[in-house]
Protein backbone atom coordinates (compact mmCIF):
# COMPACT_ATOMS: atom_id res chain seq x y z
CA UNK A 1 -5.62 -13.67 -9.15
CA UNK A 2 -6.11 -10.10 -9.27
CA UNK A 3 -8.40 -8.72 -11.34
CA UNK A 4 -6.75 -5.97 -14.43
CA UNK A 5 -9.63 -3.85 -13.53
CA UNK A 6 -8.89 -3.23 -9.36
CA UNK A 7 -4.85 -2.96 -10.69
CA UNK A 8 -5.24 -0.33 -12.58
CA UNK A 9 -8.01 1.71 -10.09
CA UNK A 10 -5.30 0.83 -7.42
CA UNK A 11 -2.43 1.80 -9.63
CA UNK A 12 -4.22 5.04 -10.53
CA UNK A 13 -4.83 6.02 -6.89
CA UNK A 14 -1.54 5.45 -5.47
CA UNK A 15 -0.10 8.19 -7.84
CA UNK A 16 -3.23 10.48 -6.15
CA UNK A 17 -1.71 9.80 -3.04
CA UNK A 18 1.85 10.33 -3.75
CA UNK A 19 0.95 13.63 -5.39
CA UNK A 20 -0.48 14.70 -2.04
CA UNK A 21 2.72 13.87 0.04
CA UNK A 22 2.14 10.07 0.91
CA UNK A 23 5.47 9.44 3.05
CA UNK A 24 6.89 5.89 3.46
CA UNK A 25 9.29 5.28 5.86
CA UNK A 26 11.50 1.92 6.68
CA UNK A 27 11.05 0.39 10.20
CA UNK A 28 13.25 -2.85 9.64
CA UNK A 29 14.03 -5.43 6.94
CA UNK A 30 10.54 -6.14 6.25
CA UNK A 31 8.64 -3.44 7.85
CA UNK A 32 7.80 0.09 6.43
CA UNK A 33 4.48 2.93 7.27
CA UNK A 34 3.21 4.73 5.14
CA UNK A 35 0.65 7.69 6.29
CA UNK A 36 -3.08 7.82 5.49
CA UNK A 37 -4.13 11.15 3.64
CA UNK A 38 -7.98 10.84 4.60
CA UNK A 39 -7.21 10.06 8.44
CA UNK A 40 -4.40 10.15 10.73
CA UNK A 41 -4.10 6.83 10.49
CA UNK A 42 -0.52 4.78 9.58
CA UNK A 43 -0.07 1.86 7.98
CA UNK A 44 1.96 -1.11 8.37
CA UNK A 45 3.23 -2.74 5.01
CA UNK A 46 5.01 -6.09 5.61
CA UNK A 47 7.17 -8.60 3.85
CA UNK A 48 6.31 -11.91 4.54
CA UNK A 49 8.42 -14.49 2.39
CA UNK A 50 8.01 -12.25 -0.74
CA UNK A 51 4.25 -11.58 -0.47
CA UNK A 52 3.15 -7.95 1.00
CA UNK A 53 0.72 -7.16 3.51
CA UNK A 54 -0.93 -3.79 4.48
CA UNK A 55 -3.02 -2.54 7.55
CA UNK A 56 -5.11 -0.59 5.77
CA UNK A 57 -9.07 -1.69 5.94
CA UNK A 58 -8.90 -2.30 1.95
CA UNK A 59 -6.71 -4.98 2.00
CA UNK A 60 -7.73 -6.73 5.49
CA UNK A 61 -11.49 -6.41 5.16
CA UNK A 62 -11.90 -6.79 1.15
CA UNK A 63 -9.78 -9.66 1.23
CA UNK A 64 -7.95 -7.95 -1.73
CA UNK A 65 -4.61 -8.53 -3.03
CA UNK A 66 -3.02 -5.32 -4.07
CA UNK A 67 -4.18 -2.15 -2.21
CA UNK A 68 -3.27 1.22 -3.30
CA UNK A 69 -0.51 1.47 -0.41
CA UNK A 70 1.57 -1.63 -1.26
CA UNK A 71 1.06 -0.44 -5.32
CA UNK A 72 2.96 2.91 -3.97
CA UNK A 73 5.45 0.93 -2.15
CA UNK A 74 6.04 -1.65 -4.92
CA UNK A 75 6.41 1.30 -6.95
CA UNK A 76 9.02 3.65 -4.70
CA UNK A 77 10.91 0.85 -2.94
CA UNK A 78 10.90 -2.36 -5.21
């Protein structure tokens, strides 16, 4: 379960970084990037049976469920 509190920090922040020109862009079905605005990095958002996945380091090494990049694209594409 994800905590209200990290939601709403998460929710907060992914307006921040569509303000500052986040770009998403579709690579397949279940694929889309979406560009890092503190690095050069990109990040890989996936679909997997209904349940999203991001490459960024706050969702793989936090364990969390909801990072501020799949709370953009849940926003702008779902």
């Amino acid at each position: 379960m994800v905590n209200n509190t990290l939601v709403e920090i998460r929710m907060k922040r992914d307006q921040e970084i569509l303000q500052k020109g986040a770009t998403i862009t579709k690579i397949d079905n279940t694929t889309y990037t979406i560009n890092s605005l503190t690095s050069n990095s990109i990040y890989e958002i996936n679909n997997l049976e209904n349940r999203f996945v991001c490459s960024c380091p706050d969702f793989q090494y936090r364990e969390v469920e909801l990072c501020k990049h799949i709370s953009l694209f849940t926003d702008m594409v779902y």
